[in-house]
PDBML (XML) file of the C-alpha atoms, coordinates in Angstrom:
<?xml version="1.0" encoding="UTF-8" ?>
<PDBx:datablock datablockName="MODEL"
   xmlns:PDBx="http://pdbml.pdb.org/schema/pdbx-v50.xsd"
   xmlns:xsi="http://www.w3.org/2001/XMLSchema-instance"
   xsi:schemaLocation="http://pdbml.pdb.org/schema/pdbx-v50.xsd pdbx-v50.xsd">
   <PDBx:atom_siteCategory>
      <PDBx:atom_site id="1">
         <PDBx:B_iso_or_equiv>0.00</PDBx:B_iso_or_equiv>
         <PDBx:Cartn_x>-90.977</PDBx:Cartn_x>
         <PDBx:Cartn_y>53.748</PDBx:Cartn_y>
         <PDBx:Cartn_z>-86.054</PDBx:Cartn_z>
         <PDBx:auth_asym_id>A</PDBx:auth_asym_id>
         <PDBx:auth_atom_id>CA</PDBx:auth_atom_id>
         <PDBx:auth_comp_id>UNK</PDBx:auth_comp_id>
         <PDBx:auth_seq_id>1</PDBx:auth_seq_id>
         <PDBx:group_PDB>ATOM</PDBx:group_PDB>
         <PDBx:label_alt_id xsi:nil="true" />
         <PDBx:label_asym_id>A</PDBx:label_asym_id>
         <PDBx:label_atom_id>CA</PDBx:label_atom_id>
         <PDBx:label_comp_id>UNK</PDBx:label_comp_id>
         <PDBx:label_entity_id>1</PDBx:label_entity_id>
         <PDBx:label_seq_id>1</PDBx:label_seq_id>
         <PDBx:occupancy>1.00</PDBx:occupancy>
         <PDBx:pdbx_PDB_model_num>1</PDBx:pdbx_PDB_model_num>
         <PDBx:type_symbol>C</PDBx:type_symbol>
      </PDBx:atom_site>
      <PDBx:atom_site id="2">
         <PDBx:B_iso_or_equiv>0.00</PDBx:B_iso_or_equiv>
         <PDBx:Cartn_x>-90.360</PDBx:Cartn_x>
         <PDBx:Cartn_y>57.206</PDBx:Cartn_y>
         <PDBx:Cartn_z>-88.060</PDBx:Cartn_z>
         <PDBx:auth_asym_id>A</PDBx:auth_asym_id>
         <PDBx:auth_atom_id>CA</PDBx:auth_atom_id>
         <PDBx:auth_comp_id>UNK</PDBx:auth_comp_id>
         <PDBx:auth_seq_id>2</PDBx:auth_seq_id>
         <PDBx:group_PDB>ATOM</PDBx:group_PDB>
         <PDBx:label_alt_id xsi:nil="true" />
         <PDBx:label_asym_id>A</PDBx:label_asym_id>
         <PDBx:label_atom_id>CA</PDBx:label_atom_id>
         <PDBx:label_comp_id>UNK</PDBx:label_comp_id>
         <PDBx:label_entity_id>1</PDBx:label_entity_id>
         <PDBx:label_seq_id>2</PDBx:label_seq_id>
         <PDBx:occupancy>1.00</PDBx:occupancy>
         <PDBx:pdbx_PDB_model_num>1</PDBx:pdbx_PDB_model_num>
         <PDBx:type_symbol>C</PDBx:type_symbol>
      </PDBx:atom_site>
      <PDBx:atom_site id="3">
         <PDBx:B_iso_or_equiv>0.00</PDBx:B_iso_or_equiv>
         <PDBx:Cartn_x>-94.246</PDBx:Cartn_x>
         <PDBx:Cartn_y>57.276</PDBx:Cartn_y>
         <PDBx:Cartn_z>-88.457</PDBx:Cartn_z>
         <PDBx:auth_asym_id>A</PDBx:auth_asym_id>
         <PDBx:auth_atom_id>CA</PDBx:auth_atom_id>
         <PDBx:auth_comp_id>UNK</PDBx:auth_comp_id>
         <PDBx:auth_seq_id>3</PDBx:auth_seq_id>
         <PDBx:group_PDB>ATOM</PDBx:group_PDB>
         <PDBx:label_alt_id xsi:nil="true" />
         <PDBx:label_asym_id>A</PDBx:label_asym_id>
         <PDBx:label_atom_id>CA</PDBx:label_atom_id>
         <PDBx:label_comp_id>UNK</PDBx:label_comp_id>
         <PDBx:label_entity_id>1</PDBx:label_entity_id>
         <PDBx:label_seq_id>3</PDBx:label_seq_id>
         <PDBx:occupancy>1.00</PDBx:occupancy>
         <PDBx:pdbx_PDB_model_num>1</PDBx:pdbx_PDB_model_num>
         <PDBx:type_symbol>C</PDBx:type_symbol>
      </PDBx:atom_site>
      <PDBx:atom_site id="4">
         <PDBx:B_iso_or_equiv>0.00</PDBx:B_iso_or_equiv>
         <PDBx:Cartn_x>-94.330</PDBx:Cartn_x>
         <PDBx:Cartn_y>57.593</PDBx:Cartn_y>
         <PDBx:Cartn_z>-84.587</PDBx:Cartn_z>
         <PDBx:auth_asym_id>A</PDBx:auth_asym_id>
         <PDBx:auth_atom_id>CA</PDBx:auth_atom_id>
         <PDBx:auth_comp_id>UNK</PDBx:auth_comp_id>
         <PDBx:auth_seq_id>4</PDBx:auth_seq_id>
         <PDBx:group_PDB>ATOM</PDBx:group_PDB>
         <PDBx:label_alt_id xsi:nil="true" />
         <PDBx:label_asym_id>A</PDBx:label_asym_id>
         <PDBx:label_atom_id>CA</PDBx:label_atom_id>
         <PDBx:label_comp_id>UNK</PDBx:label_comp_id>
         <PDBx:label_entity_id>1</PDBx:label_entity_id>
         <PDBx:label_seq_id>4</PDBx:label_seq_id>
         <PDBx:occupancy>1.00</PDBx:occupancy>
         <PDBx:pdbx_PDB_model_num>1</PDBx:pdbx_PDB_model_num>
         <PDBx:type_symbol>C</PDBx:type_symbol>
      </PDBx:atom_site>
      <PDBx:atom_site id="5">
         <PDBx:B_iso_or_equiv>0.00</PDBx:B_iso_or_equiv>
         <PDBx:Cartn_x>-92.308</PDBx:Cartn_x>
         <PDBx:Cartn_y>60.976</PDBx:Cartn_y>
         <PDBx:Cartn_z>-85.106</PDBx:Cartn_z>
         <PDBx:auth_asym_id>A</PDBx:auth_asym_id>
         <PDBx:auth_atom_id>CA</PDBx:auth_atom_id>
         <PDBx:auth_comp_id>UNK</PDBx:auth_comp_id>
         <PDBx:auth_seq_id>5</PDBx:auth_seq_id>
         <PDBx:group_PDB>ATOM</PDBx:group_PDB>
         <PDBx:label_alt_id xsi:nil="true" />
         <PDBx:label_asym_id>A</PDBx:label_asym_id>
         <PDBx:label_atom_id>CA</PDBx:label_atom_id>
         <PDBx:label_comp_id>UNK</PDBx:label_comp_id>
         <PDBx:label_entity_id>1</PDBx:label_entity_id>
         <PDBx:label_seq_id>5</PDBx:label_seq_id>
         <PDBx:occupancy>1.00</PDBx:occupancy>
         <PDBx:pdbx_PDB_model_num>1</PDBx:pdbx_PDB_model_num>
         <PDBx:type_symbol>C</PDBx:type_symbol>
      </PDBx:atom_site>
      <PDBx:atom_site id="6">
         <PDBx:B_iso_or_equiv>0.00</PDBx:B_iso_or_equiv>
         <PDBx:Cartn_x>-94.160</PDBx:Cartn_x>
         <PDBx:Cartn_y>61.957</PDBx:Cartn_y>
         <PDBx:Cartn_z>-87.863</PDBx:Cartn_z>
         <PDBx:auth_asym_id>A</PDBx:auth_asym_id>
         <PDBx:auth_atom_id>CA</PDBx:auth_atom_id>
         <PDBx:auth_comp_id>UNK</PDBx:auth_comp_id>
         <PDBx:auth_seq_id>6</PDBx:auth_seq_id>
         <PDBx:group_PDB>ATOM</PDBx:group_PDB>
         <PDBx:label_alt_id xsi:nil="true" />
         <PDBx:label_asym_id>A</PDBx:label_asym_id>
         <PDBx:label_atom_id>CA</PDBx:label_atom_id>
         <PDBx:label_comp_id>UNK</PDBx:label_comp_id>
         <PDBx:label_entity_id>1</PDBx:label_entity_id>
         <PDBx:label_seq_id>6</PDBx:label_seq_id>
         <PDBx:occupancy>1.00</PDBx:occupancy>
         <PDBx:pdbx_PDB_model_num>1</PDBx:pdbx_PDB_model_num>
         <PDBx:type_symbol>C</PDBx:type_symbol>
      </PDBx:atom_site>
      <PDBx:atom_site id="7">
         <PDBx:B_iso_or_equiv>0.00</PDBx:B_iso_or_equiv>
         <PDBx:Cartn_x>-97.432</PDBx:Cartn_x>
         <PDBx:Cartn_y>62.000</PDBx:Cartn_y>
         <PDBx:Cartn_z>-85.541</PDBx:Cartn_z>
         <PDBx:auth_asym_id>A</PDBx:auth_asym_id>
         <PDBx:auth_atom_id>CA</PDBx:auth_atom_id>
         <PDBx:auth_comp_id>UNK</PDBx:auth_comp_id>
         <PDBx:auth_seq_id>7</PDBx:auth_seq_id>
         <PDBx:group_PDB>ATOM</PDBx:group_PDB>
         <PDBx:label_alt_id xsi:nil="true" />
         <PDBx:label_asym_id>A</PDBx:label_asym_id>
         <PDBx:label_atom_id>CA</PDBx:label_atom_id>
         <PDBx:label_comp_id>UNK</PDBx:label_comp_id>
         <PDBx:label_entity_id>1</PDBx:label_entity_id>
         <PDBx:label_seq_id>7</PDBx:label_seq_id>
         <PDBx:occupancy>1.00</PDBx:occupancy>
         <PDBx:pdbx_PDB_model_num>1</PDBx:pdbx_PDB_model_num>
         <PDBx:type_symbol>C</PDBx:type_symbol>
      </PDBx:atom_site>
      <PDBx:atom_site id="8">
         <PDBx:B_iso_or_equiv>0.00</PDBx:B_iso_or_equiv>
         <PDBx:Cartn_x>-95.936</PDBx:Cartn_x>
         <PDBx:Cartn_y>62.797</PDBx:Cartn_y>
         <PDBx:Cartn_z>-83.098</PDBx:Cartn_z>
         <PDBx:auth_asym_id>A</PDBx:auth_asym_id>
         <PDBx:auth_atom_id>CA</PDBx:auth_atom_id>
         <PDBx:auth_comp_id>UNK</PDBx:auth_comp_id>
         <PDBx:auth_seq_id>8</PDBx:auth_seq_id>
         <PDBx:group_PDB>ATOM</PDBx:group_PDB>
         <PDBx:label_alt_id xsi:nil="true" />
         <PDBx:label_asym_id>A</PDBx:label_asym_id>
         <PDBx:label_atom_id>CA</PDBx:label_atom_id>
         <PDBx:label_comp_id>UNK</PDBx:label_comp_id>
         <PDBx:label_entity_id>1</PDBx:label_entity_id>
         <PDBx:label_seq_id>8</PDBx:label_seq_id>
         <PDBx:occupancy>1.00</PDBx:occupancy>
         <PDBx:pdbx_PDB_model_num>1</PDBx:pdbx_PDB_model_num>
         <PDBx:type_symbol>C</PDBx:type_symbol>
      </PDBx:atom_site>
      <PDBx:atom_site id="9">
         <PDBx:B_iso_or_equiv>0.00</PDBx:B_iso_or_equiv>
         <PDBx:Cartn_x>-94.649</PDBx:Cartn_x>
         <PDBx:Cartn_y>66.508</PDBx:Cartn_y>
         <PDBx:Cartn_z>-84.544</PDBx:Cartn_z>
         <PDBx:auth_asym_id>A</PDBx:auth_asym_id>
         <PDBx:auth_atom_id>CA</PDBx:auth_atom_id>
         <PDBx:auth_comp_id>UNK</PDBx:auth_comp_id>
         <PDBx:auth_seq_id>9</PDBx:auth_seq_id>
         <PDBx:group_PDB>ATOM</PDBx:group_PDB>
         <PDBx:label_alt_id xsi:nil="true" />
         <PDBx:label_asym_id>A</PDBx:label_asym_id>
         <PDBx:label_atom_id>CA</PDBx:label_atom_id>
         <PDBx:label_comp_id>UNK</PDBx:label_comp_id>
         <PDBx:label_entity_id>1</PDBx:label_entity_id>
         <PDBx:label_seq_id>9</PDBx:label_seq_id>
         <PDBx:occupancy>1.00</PDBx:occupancy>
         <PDBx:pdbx_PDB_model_num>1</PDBx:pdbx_PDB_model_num>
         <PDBx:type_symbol>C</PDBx:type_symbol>
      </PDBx:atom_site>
      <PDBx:atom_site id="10">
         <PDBx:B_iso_or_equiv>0.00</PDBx:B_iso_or_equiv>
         <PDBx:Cartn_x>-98.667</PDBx:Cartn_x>
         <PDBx:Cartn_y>67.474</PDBx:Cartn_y>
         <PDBx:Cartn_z>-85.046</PDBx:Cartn_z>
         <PDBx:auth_asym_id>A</PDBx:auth_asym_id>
         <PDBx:auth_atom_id>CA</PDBx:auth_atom_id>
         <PDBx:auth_comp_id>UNK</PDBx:auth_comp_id>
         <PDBx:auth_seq_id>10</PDBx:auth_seq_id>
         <PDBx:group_PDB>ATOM</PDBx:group_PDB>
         <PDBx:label_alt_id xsi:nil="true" />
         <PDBx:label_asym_id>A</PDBx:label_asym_id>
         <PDBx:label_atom_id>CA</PDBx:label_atom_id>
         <PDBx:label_comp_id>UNK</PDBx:label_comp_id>
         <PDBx:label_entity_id>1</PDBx:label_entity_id>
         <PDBx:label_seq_id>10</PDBx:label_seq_id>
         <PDBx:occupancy>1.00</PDBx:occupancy>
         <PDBx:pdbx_PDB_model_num>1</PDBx:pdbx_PDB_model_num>
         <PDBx:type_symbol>C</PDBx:type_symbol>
      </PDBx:atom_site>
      <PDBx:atom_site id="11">
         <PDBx:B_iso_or_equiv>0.00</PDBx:B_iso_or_equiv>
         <PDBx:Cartn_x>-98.859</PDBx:Cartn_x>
         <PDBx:Cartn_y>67.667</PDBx:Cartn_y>
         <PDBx:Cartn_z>-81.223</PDBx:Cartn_z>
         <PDBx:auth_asym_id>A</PDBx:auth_asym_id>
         <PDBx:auth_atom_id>CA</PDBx:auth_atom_id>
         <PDBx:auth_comp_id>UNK</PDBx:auth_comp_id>
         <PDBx:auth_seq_id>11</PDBx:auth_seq_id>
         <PDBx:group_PDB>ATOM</PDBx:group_PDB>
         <PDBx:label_alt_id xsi:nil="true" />
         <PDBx:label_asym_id>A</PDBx:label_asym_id>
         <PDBx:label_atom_id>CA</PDBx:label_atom_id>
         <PDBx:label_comp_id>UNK</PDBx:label_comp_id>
         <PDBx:label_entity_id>1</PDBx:label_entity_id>
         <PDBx:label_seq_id>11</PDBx:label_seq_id>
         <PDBx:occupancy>1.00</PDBx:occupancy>
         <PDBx:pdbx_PDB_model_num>1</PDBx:pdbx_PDB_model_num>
         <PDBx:type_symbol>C</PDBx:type_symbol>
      </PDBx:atom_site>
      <PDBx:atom_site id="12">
         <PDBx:B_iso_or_equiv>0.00</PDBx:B_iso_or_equiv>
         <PDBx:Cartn_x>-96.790</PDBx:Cartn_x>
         <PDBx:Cartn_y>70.796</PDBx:Cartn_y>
         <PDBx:Cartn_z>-81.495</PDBx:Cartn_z>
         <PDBx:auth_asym_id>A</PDBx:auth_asym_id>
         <PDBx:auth_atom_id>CA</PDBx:auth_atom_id>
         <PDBx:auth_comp_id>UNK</PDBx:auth_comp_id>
         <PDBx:auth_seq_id>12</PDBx:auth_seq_id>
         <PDBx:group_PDB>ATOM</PDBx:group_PDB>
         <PDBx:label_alt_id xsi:nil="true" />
         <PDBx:label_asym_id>A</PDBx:label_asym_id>
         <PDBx:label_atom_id>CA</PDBx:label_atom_id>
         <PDBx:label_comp_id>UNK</PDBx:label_comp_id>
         <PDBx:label_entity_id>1</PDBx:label_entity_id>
         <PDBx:label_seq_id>12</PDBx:label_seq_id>
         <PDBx:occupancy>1.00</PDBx:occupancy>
         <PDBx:pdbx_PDB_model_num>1</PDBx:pdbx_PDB_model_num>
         <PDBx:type_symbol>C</PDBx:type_symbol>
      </PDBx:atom_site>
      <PDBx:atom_site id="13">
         <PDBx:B_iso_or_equiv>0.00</PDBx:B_iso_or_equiv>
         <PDBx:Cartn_x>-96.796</PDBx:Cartn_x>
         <PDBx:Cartn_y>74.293</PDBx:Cartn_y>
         <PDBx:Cartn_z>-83.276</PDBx:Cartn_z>
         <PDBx:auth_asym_id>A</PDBx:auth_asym_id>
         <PDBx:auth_atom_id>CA</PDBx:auth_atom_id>
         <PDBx:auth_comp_id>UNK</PDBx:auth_comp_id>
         <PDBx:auth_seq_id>13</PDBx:auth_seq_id>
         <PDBx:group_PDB>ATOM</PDBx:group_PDB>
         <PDBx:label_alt_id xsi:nil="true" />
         <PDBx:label_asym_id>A</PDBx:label_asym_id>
         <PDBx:label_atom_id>CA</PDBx:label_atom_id>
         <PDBx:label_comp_id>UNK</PDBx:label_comp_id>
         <PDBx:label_entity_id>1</PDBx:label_entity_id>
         <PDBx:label_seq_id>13</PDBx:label_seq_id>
         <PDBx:occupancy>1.00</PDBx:occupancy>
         <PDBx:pdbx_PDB_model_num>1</PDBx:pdbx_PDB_model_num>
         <PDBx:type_symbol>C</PDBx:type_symbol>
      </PDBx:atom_site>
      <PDBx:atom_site id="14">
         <PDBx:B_iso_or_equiv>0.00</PDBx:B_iso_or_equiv>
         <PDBx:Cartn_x>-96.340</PDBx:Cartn_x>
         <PDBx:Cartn_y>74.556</PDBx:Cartn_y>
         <PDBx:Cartn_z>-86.934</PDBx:Cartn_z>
         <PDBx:auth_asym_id>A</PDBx:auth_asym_id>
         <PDBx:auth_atom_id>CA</PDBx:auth_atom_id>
         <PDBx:auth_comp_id>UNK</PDBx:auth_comp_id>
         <PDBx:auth_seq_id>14</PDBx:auth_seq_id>
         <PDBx:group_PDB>ATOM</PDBx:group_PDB>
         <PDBx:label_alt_id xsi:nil="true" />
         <PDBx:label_asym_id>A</PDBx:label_asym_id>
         <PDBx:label_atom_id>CA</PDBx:label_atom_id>
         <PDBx:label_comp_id>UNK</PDBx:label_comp_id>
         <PDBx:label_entity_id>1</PDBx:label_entity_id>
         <PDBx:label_seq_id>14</PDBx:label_seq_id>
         <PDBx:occupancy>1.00</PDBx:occupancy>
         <PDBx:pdbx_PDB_model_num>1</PDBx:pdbx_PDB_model_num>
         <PDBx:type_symbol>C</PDBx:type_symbol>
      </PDBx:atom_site>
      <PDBx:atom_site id="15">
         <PDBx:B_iso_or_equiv>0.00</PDBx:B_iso_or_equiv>
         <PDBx:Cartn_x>-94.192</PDBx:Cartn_x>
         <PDBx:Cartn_y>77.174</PDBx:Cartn_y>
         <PDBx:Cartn_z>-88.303</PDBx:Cartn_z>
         <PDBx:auth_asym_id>A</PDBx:auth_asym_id>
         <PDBx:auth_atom_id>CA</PDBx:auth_atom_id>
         <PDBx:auth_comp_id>UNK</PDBx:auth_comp_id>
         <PDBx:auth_seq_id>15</PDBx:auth_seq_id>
         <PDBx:group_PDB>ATOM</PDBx:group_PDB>
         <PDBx:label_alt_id xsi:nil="true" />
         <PDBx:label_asym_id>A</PDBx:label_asym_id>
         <PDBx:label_atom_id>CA</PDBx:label_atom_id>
         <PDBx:label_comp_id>UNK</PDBx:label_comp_id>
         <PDBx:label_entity_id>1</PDBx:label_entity_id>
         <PDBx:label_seq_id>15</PDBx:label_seq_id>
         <PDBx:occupancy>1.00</PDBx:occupancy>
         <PDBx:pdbx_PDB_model_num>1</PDBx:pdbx_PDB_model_num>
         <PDBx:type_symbol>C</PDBx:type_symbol>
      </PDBx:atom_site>
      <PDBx:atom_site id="16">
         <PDBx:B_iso_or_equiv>0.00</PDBx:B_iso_or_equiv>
         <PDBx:Cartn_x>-94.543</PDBx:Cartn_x>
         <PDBx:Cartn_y>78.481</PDBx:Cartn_y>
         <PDBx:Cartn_z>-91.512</PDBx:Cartn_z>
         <PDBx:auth_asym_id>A</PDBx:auth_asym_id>
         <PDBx:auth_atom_id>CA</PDBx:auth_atom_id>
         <PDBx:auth_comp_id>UNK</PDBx:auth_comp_id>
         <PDBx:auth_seq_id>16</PDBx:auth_seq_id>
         <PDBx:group_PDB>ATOM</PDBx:group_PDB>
         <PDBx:label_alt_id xsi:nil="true" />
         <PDBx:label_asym_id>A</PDBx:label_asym_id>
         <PDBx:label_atom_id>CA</PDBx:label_atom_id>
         <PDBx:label_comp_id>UNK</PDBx:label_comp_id>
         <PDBx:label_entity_id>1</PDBx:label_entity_id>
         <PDBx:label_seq_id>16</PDBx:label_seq_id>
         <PDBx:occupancy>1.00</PDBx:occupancy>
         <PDBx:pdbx_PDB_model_num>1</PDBx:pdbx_PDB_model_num>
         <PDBx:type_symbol>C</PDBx:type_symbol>
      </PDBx:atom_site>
      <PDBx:atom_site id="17">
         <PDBx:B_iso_or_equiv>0.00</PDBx:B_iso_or_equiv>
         <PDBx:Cartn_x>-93.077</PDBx:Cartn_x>
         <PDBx:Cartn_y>81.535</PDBx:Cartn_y>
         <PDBx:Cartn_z>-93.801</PDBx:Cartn_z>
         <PDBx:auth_asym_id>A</PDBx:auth_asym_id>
         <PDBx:auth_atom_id>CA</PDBx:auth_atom_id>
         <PDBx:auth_comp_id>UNK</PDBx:auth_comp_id>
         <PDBx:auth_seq_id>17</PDBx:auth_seq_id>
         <PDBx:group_PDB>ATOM</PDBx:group_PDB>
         <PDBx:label_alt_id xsi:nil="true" />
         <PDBx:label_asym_id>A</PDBx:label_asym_id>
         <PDBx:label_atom_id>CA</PDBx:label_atom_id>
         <PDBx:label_comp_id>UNK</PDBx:label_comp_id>
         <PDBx:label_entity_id>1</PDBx:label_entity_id>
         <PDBx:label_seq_id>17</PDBx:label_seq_id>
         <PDBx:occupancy>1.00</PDBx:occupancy>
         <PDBx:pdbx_PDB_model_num>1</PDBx:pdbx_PDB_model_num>
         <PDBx:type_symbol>C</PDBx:type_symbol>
      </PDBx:atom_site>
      <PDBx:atom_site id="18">
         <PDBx:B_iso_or_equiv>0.00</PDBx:B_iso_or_equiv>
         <PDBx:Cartn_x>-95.765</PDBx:Cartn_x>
         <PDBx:Cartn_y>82.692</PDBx:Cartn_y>
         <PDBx:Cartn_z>-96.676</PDBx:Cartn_z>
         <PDBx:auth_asym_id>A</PDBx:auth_asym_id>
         <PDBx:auth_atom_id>CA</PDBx:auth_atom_id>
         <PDBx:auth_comp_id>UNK</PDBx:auth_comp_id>
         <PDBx:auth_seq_id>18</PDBx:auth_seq_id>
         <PDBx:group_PDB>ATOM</PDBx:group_PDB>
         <PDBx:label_alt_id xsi:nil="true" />
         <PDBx:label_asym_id>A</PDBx:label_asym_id>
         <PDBx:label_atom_id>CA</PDBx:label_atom_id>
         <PDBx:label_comp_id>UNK</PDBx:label_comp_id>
         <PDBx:label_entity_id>1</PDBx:label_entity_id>
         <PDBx:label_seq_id>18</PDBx:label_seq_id>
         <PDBx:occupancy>1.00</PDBx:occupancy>
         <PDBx:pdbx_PDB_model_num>1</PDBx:pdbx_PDB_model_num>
         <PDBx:type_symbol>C</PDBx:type_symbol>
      </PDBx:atom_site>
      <PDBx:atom_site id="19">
         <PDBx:B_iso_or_equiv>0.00</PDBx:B_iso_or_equiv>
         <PDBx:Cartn_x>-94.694</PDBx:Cartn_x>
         <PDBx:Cartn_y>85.193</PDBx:Cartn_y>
         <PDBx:Cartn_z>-99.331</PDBx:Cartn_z>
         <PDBx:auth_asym_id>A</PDBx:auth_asym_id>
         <PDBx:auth_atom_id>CA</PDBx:auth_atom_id>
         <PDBx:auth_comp_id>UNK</PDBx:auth_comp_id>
         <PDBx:auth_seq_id>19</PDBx:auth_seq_id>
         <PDBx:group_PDB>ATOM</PDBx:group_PDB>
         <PDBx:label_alt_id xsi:nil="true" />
         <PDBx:label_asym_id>A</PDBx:label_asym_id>
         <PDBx:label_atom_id>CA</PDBx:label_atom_id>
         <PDBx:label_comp_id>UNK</PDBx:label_comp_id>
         <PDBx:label_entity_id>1</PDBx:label_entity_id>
         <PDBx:label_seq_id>19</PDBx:label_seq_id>
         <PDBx:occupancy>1.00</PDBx:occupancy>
         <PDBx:pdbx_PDB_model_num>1</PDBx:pdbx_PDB_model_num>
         <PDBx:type_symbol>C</PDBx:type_symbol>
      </PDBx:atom_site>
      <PDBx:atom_site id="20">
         <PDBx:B_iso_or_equiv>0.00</PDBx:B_iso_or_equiv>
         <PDBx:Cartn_x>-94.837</PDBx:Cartn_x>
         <PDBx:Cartn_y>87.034</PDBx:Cartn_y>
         <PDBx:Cartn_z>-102.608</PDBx:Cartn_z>
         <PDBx:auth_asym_id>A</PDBx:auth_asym_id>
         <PDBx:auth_atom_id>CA</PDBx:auth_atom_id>
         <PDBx:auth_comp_id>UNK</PDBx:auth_comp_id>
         <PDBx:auth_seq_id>20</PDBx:auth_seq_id>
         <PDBx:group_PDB>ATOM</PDBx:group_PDB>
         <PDBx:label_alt_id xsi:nil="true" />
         <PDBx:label_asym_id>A</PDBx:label_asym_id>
         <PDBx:label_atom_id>CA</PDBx:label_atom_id>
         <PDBx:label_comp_id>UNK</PDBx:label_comp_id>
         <PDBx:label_entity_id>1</PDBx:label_entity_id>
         <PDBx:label_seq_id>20</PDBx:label_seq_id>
         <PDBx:occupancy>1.00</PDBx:occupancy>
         <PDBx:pdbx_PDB_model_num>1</PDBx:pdbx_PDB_model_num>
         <PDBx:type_symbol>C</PDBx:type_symbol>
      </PDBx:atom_site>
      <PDBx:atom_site id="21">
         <PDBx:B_iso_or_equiv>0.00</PDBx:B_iso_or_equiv>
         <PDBx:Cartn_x>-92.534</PDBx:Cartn_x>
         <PDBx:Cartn_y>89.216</PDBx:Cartn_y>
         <PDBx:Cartn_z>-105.098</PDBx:Cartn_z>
         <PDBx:auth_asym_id>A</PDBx:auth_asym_id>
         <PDBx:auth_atom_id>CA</PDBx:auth_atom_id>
         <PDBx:auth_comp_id>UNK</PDBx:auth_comp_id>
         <PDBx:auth_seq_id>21</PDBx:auth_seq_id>
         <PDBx:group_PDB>ATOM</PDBx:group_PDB>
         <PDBx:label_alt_id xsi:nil="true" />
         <PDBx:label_asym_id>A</PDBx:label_asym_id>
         <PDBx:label_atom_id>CA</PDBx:label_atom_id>
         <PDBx:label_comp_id>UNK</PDBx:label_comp_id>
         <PDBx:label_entity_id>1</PDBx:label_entity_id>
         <PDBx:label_seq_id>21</PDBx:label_seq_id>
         <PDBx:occupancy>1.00</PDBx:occupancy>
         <PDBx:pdbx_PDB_model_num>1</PDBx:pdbx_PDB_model_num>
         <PDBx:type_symbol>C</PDBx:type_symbol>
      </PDBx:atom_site>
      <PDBx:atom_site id="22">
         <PDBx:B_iso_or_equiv>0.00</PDBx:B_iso_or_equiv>
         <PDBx:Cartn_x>-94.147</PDBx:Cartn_x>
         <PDBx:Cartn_y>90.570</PDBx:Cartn_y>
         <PDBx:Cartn_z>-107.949</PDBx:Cartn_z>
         <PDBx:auth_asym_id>A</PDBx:auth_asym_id>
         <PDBx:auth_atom_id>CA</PDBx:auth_atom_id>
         <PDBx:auth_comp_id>UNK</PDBx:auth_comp_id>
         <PDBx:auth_seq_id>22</PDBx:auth_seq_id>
         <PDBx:group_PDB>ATOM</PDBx:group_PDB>
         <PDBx:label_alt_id xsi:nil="true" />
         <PDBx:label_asym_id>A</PDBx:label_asym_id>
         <PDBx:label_atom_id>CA</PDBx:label_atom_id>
         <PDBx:label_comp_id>UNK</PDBx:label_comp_id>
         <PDBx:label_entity_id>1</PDBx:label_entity_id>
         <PDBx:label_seq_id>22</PDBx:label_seq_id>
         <PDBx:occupancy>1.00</PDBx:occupancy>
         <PDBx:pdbx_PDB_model_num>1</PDBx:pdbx_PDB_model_num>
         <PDBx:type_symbol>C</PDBx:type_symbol>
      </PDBx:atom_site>
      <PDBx:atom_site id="23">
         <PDBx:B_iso_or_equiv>0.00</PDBx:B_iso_or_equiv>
         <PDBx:Cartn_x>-93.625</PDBx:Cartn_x>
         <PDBx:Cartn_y>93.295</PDBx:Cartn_y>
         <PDBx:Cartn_z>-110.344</PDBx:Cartn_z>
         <PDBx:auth_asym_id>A</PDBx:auth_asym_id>
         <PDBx:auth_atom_id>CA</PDBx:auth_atom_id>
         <PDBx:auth_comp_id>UNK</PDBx:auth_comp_id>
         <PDBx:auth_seq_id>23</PDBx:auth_seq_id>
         <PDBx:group_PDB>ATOM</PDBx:group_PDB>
         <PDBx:label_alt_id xsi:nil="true" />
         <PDBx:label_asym_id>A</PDBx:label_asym_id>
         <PDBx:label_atom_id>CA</PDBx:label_atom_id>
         <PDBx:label_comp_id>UNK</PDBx:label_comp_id>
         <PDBx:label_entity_id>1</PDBx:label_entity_id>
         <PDBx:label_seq_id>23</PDBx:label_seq_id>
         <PDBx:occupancy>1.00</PDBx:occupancy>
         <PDBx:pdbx_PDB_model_num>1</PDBx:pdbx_PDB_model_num>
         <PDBx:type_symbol>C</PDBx:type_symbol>
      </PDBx:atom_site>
      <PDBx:atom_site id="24">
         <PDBx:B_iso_or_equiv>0.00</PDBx:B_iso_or_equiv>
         <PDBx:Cartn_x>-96.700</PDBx:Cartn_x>
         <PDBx:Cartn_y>95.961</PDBx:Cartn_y>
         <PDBx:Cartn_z>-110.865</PDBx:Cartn_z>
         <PDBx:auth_asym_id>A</PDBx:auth_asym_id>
         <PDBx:auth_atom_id>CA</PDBx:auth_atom_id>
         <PDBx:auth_comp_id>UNK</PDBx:auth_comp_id>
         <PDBx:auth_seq_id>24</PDBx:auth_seq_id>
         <PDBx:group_PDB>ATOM</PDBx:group_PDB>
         <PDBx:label_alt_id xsi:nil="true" />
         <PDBx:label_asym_id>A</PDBx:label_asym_id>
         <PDBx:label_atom_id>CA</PDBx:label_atom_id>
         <PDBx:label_comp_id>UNK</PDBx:label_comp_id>
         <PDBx:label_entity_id>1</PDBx:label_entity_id>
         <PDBx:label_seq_id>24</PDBx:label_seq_id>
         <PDBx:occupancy>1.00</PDBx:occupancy>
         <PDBx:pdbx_PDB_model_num>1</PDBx:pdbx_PDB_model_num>
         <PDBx:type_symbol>C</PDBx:type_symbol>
      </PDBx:atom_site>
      <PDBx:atom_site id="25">
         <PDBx:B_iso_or_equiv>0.00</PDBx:B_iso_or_equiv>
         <PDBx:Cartn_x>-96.890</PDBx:Cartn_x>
         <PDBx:Cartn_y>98.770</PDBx:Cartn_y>
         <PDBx:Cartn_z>-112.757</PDBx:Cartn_z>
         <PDBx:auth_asym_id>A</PDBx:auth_asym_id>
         <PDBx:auth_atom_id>CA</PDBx:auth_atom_id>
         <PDBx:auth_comp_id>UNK</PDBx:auth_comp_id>
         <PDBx:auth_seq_id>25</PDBx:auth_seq_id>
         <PDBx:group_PDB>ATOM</PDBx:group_PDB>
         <PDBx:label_alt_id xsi:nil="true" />
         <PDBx:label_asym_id>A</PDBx:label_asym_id>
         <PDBx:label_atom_id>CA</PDBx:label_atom_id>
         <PDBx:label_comp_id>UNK</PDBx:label_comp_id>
         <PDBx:label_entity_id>1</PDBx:label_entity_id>
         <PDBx:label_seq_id>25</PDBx:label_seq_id>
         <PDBx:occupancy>1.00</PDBx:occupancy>
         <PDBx:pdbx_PDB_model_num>1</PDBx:pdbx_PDB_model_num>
         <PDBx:type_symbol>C</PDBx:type_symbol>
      </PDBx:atom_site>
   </PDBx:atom_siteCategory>
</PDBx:datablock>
């Protein structure tokens, strides 16, 4: 039954945050 849900999410928009910190010198 959670499986169904699991599928089911793919059908909509996946949001995402991607980042870095660094330190350059």
């Amino acid at each position: 039954s959670a499986a169904i849900g699991v599928a089911a999410a793919d059908l909509l928009p996946h949001f995402s945050i991607a980042g870095n910190i660094s330190l350059q010198a």
